[in-house]
PDB file of N, CA and C in Angstrom:
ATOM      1  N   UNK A   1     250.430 169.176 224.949  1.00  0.00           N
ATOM      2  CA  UNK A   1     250.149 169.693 223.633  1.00  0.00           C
ATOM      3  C   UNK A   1     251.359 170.464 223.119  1.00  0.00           C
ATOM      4  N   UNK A   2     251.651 170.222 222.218  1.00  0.00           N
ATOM      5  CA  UNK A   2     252.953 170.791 221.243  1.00  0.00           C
ATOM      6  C   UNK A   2     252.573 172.106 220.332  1.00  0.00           C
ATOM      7  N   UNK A   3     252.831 173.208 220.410  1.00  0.00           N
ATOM      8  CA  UNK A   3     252.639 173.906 219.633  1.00  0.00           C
ATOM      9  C   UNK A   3     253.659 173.962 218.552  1.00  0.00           C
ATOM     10  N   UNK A   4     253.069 174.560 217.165  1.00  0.00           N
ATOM     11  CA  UNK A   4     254.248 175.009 216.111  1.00  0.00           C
ATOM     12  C   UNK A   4     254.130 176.461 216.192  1.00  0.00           C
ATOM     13  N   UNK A   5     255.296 176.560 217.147  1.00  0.00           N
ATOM     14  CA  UNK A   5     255.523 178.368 216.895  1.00  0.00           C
ATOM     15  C   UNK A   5     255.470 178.688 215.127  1.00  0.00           C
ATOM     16  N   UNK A   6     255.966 178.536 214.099  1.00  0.00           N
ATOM     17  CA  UNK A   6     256.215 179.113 213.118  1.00  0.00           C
ATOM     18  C   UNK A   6     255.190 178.955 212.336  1.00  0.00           C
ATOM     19  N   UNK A   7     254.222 178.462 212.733  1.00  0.00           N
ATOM     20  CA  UNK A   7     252.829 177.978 211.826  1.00  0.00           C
ATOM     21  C   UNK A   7     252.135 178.679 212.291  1.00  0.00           C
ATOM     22  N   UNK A   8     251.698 179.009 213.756  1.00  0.00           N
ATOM     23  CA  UNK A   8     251.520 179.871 214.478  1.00  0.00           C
ATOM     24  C   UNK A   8     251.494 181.033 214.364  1.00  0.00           C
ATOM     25  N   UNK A   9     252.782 182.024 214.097  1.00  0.00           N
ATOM     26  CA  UNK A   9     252.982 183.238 214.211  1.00  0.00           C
ATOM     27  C   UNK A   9     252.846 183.038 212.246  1.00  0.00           C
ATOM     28  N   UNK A  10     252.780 182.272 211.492  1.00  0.00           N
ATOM     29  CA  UNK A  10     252.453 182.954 209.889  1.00  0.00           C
ATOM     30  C   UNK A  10     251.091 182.915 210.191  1.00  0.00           C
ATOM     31  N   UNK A  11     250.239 182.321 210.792  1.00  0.00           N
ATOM     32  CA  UNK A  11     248.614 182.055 210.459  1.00  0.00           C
ATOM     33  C   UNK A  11     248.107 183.441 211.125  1.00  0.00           C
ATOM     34  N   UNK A  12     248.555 183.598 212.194  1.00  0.00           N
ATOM     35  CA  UNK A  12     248.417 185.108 212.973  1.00  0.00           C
ATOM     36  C   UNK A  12     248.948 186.398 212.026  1.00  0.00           C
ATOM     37  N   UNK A  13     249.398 186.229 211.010  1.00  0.00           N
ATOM     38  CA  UNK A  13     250.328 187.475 210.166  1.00  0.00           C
ATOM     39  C   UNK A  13     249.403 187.241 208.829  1.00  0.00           C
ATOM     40  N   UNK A  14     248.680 186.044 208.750  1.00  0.00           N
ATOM     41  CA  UNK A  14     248.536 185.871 207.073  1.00  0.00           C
ATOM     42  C   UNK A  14     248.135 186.862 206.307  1.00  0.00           C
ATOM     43  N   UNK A  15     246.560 187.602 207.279  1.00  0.00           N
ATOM     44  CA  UNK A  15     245.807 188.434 206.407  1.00  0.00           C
ATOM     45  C   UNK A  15     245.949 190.218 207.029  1.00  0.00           C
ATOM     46  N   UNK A  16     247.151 190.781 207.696  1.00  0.00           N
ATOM     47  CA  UNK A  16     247.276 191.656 208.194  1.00  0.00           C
ATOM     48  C   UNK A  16     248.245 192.485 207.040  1.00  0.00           C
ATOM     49  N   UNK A  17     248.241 193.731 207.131  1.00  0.00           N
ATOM     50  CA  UNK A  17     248.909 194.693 206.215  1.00  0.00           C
ATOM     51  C   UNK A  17     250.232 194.722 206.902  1.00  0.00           C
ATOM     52  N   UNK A  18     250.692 195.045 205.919  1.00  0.00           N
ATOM     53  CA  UNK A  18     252.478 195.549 205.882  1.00  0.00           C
ATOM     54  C   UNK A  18     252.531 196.337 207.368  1.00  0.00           C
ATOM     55  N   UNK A  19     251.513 197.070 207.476  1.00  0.00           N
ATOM     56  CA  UNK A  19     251.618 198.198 208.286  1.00  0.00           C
ATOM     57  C   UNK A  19     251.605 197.377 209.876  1.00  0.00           C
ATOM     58  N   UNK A  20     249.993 197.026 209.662  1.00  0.00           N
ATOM     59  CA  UNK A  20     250.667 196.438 211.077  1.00  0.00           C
ATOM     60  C   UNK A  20     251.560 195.188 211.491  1.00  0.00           C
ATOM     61  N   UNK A  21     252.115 194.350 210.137  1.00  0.00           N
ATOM     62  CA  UNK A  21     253.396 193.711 210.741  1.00  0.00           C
ATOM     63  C   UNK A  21     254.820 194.359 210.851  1.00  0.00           C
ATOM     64  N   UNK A  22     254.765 195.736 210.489  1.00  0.00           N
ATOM     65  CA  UNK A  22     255.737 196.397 210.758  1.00  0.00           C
ATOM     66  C   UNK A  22     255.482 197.490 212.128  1.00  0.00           C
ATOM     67  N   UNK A  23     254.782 197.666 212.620  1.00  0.00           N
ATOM     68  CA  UNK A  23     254.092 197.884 214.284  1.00  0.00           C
ATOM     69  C   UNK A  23     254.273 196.464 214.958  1.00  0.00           C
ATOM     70  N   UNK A  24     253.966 195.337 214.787  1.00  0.00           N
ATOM     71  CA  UNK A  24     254.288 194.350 215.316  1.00  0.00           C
ATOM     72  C   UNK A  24     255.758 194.367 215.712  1.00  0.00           C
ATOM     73  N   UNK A  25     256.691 194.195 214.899  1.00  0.00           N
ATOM     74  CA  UNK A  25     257.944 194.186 214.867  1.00  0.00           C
ATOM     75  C   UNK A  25     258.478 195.485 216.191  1.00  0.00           C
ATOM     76  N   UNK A  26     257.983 196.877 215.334  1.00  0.00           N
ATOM     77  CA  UNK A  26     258.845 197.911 216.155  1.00  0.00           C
ATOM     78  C   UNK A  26     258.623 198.106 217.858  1.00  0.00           C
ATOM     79  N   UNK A  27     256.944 197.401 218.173  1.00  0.00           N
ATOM     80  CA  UNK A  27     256.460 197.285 219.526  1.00  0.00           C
ATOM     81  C   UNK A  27     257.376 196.058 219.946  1.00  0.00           C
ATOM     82  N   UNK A  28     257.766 195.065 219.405  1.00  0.00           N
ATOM     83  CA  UNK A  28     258.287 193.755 219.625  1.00  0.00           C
ATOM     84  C   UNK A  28     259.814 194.466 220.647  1.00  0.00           C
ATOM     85  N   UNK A  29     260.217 195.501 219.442  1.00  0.00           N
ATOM     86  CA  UNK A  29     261.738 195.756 219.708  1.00  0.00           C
ATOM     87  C   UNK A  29     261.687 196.603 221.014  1.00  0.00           C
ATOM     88  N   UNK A  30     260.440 197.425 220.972  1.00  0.00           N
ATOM     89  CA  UNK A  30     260.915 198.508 221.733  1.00  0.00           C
ATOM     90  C   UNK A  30     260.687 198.090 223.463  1.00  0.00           C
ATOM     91  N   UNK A  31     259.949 197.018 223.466  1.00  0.00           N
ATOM     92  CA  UNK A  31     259.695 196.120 225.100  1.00  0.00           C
ATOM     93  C   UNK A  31     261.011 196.038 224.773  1.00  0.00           C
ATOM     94  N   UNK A  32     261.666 195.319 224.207  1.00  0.00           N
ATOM     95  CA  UNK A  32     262.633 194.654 224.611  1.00  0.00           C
ATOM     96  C   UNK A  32     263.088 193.120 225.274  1.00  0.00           C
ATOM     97  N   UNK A  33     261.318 192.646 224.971  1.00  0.00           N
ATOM     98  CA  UNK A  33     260.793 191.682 226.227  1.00  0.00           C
ATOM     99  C   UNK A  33     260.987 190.350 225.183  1.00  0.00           C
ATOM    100  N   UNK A  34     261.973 189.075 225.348  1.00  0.00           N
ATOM    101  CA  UNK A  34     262.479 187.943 225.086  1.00  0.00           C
ATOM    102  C   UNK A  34     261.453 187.160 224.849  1.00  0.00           C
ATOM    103  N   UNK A  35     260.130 187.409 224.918  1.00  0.00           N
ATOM    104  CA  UNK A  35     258.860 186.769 224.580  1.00  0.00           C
ATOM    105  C   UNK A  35     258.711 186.498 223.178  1.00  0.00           C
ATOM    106  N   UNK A  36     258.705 188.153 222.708  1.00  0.00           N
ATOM    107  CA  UNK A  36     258.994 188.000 221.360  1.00  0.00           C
ATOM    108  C   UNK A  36     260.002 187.805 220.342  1.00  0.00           C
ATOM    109  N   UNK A  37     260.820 187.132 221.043  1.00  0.00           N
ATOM    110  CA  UNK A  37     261.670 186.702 220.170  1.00  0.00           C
ATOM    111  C   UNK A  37     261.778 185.626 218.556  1.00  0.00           C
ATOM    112  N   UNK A  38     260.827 184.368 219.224  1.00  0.00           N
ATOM    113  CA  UNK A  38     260.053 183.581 218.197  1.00  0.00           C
ATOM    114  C   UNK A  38     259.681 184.196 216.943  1.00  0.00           C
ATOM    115  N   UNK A  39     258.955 185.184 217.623  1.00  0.00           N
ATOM    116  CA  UNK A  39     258.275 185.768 216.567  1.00  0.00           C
ATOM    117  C   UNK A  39     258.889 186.409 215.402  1.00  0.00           C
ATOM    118  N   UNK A  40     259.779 186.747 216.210  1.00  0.00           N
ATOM    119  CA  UNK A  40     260.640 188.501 215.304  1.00  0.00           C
ATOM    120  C   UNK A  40     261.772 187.014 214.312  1.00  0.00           C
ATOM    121  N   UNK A  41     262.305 185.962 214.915  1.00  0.00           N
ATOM    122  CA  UNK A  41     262.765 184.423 214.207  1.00  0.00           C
ATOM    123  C   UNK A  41     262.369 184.067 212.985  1.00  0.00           C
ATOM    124  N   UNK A  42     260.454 184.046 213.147  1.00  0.00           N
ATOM    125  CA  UNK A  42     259.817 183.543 211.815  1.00  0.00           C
ATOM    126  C   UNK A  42     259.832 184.552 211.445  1.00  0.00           C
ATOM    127  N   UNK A  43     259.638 185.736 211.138  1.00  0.00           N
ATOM    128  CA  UNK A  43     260.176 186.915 210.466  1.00  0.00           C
ATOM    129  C   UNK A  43     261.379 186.725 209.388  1.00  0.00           C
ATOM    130  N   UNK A  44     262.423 186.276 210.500  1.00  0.00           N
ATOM    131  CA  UNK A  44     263.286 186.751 209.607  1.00  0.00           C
ATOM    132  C   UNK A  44     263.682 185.590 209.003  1.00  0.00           C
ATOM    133  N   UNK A  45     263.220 184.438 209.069  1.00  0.00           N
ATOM    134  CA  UNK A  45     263.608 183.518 208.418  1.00  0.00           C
ATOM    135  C   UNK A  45     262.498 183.186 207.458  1.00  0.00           C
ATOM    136  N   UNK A  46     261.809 183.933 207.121  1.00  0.00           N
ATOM    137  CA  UNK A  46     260.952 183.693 205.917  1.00  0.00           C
ATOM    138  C   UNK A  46     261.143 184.759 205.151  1.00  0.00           C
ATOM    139  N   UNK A  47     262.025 186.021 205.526  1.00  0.00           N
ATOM    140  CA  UNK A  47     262.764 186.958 204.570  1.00  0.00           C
ATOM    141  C   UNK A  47     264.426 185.781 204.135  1.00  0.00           C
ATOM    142  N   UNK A  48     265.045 185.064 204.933  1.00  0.00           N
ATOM    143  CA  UNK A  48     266.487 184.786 204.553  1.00  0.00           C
ATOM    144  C   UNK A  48     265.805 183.452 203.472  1.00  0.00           C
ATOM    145  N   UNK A  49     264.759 182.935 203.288  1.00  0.00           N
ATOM    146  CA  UNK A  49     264.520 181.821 202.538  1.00  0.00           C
ATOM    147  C   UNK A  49     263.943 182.358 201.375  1.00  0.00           C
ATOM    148  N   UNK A  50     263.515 183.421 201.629  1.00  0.00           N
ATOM    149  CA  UNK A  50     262.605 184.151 199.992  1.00  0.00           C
ATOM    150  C   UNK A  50     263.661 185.418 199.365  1.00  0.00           C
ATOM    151  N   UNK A  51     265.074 185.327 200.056  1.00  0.00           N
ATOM    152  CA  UNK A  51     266.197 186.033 199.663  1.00  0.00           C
ATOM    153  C   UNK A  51     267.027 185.318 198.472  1.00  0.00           C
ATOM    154  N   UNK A  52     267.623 186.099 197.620  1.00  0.00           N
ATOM    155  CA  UNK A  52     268.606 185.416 196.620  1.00  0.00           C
ATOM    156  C   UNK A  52     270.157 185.676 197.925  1.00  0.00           C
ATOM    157  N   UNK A  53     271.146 184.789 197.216  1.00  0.00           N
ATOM    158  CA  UNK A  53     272.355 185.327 197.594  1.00  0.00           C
ATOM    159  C   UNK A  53     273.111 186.262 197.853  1.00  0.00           C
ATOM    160  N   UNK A  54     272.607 187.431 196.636  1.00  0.00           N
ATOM    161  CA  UNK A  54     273.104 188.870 196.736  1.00  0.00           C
ATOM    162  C   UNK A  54     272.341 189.093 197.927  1.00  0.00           C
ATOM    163  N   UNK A  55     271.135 189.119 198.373  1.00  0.00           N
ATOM    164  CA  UNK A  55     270.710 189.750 199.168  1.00  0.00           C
ATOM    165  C   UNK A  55     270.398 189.238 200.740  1.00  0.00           C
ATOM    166  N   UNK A  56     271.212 188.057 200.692  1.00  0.00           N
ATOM    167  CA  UNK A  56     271.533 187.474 202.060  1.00  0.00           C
ATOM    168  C   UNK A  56     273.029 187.949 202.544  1.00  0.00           C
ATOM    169  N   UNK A  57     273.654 187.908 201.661  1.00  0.00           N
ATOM    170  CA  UNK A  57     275.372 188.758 201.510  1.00  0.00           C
ATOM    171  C   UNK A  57     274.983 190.009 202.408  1.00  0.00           C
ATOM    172  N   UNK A  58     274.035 190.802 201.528  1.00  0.00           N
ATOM    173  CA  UNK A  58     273.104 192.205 202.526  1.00  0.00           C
ATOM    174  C   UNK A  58     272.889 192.001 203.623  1.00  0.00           C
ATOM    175  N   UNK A  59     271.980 191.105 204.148  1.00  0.00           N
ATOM    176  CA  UNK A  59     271.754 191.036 205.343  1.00  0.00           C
ATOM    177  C   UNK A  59     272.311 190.620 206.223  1.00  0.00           C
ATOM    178  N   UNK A  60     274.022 189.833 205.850  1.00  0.00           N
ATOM    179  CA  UNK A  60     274.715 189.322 206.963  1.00  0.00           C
ATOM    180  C   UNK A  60     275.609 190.963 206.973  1.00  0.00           C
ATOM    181  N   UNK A  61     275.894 191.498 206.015  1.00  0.00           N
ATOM    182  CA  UNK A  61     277.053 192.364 206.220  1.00  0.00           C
ATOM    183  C   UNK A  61     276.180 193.104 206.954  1.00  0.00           C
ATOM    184  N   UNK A  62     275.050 193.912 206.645  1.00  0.00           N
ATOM    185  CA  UNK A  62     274.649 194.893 208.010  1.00  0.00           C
ATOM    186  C   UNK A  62     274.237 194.266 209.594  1.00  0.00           C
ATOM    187  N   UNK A  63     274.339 192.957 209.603  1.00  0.00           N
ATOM    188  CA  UNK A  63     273.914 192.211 210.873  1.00  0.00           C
ATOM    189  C   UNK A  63     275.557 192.634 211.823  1.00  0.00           C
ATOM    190  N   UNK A  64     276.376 192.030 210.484  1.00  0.00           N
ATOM    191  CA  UNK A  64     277.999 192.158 211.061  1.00  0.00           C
ATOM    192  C   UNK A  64     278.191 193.234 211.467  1.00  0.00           C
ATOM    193  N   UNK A  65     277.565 194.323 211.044  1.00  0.00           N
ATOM    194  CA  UNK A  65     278.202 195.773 211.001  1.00  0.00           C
ATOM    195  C   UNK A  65     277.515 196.506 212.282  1.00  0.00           C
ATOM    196  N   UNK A  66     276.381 195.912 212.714  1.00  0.00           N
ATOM    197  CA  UNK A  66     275.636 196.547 213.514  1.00  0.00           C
ATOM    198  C   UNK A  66     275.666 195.823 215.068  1.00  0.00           C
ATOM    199  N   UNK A  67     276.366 194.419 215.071  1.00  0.00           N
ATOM    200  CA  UNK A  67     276.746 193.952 216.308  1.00  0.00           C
ATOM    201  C   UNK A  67     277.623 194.074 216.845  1.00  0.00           C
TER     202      UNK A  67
END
Protein backbone atom coordinates (compact mmCIF):
# COMPACT_ATOMS: atom_id res chain seq x y z
CA UNK A 1 0.00 0.00 0.00
CA UNK A 2 1.35 3.44 -1.07
CA UNK A 3 0.68 6.20 1.01
CA UNK A 4 0.44 10.07 -0.08
CA UNK A 5 2.35 11.72 2.59
CA UNK A 6 1.15 15.26 1.43
CA UNK A 7 -2.54 14.40 1.18
CA UNK A 8 -2.09 12.89 4.32
CA UNK A 9 -0.54 15.42 6.50
CA UNK A 10 -3.19 18.38 4.70
CA UNK A 11 -6.31 16.06 5.57
CA UNK A 12 -4.83 15.68 9.22
CA UNK A 13 -4.29 19.78 9.37
CA UNK A 14 -7.58 20.64 7.42
CA UNK A 15 -9.92 21.51 10.29
CA UNK A 16 -7.36 22.38 13.19
CA UNK A 17 -6.56 26.10 14.34
CA UNK A 18 -3.56 28.12 13.63
CA UNK A 19 -2.75 27.37 17.14
CA UNK A 20 -2.40 23.95 17.14
CA UNK A 21 -0.58 23.77 13.73
CA UNK A 22 1.78 26.03 15.14
CA UNK A 23 2.32 23.52 18.42
CA UNK A 24 2.55 20.93 15.80
CA UNK A 25 5.44 22.53 14.16
CA UNK A 26 7.33 23.85 17.48
CA UNK A 27 6.89 20.06 19.19
CA UNK A 28 8.05 18.79 15.60
CA UNK A 29 11.31 21.05 16.07
CA UNK A 30 11.97 20.65 19.50
CA UNK A 31 12.30 16.37 19.30
CA UNK A 32 14.38 17.04 16.81
CA UNK A 33 13.23 13.56 15.64
CA UNK A 34 13.63 13.07 11.43
CA UNK A 35 10.13 11.51 11.55
CA UNK A 36 8.79 14.67 11.23
CA UNK A 37 10.32 15.88 8.68
CA UNK A 38 7.55 15.14 5.85
CA UNK A 39 5.49 16.89 7.67
CA UNK A 40 7.24 20.17 8.59
CA UNK A 41 7.99 19.63 3.95
CA UNK A 42 4.16 19.92 3.31
CA UNK A 43 4.22 22.87 5.46
CA UNK A 44 6.44 24.58 3.85
CA UNK A 45 5.71 23.89 0.53
CA UNK A 46 2.20 24.93 0.63
CA UNK A 47 3.50 28.35 2.16
CA UNK A 48 6.41 28.58 -1.02
CA UNK A 49 3.34 27.83 -3.61
CA UNK A 50 0.72 30.31 -2.00
CA UNK A 51 3.88 32.87 -1.85
CA UNK A 52 4.34 35.76 -4.48
CA UNK A 53 8.03 36.34 -5.52
CA UNK A 54 8.70 39.15 -3.17
CA UNK A 55 7.97 36.87 -0.57
CA UNK A 56 9.83 33.76 -1.60
CA UNK A 57 13.01 36.27 -2.14
CA UNK A 58 12.02 36.48 1.98
CA UNK A 59 12.11 33.21 2.64
CA UNK A 60 15.24 32.15 0.79
CA UNK A 61 17.26 35.19 2.19
CA UNK A 62 16.42 34.28 5.91
CA UNK A 63 16.88 30.40 5.09
CA UNK A 64 20.46 31.72 3.64
CA UNK A 65 21.07 33.76 6.57
CA UNK A 66 20.23 31.30 9.18
CA UNK A 67 22.24 28.20 7.73
Amino acid sequence: MQIDIRESIKKNFKDVSTNDIKLSIEEAISENDEITLPGLGVFFETLWKSSTDKQKEEILNKIKKNI
